[in-house]
N, C-alpha and C. Protein backbone atom coordinates (compact mmCIF):
# COMPACT_ATOMS: atom_id res chain seq x y z
N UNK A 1 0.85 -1.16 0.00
CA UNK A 1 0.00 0.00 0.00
C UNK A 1 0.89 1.22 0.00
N UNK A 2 0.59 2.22 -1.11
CA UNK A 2 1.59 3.11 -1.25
C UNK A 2 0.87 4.29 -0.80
N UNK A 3 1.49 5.41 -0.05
CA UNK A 3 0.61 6.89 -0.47
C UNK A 3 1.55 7.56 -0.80
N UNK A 4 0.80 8.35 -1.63
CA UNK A 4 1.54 9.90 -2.45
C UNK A 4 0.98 11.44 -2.45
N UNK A 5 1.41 12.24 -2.31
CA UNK A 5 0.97 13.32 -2.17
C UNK A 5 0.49 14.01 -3.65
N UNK A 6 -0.23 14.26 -3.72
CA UNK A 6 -1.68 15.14 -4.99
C UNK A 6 0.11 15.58 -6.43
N UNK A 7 0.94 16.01 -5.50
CA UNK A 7 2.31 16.57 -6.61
C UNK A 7 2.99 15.49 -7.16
N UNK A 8 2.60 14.52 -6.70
CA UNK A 8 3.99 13.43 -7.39
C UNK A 8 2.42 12.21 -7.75
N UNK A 9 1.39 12.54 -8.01
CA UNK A 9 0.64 11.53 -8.51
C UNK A 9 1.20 10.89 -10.27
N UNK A 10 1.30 12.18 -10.88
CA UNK A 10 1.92 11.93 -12.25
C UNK A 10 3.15 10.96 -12.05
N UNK A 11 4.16 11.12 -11.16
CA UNK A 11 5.30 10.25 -11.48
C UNK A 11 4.77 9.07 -10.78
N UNK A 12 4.36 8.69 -10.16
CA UNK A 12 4.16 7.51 -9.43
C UNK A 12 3.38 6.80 -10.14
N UNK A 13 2.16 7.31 -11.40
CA UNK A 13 1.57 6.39 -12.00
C UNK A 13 2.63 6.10 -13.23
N UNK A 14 3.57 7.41 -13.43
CA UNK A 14 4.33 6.70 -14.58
C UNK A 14 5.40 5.43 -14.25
N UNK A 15 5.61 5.39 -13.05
CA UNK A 15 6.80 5.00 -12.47
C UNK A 15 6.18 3.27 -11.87
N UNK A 16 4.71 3.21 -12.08
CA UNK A 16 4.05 1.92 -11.22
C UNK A 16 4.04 1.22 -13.20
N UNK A 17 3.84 2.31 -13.76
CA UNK A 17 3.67 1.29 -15.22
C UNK A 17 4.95 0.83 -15.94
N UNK A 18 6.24 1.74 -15.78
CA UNK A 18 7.84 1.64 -16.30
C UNK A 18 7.66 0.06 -15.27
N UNK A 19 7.55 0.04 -13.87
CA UNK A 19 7.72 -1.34 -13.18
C UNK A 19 6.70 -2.39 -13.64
N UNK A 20 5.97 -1.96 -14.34
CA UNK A 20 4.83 -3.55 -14.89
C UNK A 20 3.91 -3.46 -13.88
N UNK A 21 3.52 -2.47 -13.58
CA UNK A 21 2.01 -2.15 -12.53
C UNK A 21 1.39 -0.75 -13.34
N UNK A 22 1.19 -1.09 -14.56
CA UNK A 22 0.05 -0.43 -14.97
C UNK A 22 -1.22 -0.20 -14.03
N UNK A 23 -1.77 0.72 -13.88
CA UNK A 23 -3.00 1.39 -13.09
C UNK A 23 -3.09 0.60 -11.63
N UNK A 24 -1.45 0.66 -11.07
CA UNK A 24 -1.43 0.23 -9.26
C UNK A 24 -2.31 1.50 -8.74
N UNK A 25 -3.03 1.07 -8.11
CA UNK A 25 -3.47 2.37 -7.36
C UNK A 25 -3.28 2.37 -5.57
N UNK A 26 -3.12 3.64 -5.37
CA UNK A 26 -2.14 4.00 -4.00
C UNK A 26 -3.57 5.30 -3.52
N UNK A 27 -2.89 5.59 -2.20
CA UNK A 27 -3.81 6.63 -1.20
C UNK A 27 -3.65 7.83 -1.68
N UNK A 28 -3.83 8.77 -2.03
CA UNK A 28 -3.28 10.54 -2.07
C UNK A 28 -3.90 11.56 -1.13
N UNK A 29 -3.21 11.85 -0.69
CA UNK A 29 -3.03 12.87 0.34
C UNK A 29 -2.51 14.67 -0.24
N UNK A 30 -3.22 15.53 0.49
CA UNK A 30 -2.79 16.71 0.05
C UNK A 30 -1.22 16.86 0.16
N UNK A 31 -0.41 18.02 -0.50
CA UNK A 31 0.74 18.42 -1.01
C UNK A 31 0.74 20.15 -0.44
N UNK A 32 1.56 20.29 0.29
CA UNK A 32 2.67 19.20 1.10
C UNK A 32 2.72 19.10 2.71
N UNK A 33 3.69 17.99 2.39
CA UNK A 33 3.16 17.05 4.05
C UNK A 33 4.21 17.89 5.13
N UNK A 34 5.81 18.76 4.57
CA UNK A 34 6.32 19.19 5.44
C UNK A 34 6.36 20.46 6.49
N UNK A 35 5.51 20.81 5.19
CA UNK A 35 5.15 22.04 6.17
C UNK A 35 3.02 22.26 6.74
N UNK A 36 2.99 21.28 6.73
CA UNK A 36 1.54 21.14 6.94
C UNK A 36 1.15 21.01 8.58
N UNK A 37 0.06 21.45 9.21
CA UNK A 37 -0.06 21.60 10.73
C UNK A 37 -0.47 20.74 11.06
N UNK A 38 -0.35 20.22 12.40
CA UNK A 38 -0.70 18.66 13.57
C UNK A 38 -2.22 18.64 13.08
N UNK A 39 -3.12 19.45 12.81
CA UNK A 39 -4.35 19.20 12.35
C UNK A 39 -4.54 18.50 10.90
N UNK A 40 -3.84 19.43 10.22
CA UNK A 40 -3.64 18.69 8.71
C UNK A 40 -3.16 17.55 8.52
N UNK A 41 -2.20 17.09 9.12
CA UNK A 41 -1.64 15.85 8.89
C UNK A 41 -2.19 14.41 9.49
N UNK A 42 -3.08 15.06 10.64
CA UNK A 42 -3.95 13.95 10.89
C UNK A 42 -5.01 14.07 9.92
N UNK A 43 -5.73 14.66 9.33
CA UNK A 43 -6.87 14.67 8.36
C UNK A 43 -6.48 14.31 7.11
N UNK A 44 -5.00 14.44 6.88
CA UNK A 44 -4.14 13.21 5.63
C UNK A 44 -4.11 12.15 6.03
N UNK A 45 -3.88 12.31 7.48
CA UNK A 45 -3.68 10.11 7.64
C UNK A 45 -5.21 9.52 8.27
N UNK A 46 -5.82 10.11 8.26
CA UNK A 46 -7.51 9.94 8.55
C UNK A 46 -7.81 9.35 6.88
N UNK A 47 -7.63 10.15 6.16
CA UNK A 47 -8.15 10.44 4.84
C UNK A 47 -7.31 8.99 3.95
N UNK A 48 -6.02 8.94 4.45
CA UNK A 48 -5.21 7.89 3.70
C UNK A 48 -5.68 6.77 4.26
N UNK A 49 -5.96 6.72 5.64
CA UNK A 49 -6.49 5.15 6.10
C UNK A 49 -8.05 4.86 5.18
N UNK A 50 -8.53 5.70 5.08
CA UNK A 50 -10.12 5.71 4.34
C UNK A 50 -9.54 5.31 3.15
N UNK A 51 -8.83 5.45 2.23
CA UNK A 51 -7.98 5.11 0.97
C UNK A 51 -7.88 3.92 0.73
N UNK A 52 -6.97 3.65 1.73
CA UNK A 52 -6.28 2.60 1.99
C UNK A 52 -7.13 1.26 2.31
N UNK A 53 -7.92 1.55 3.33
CA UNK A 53 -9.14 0.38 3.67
C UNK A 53 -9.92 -0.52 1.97
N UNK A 54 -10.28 0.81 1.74
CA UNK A 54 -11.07 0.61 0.01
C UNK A 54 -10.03 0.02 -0.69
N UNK A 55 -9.44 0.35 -1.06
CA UNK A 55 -8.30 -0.39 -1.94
C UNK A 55 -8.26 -1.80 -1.10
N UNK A 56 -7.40 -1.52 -0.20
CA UNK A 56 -7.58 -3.22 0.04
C UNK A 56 -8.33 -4.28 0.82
N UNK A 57 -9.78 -3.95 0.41
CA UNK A 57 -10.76 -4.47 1.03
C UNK A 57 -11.38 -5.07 -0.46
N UNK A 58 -11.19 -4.42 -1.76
CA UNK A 58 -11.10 -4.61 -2.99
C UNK A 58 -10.49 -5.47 -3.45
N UNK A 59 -9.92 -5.52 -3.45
CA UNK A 59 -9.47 -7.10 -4.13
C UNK A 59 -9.38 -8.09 -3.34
């Protein structure tokens, strides 16, 4: 289970298909995570576990 932030979605789908994972799909989370506040970053990892569940409750 991968997450990526909303800025690097483009490379990560190019980069899951160069590896032979055409349309892997991963969590995304807003951009960016380093300067983002103790509120925000829990409502990214709130938001990525909700992601994350679906995806792999899916297959």
């Amino acid at each position: 289970m991968a997450v990526m932030t909303t800025r690097f979605v483009t490379a990560a789908e190019l980069m899951s298909r160069v590896l032979g994972f055409p349309g892997y799909e991963f969590a995304v989370i807003p951009h960016p995570v380093s300067s983002a506040s103790d509120p925000a970053l829990r409502s990214a990892a709130d938001a990525a576990m909700q992601q994350a569940l679906k995806l792999l409750l899916a297959g």
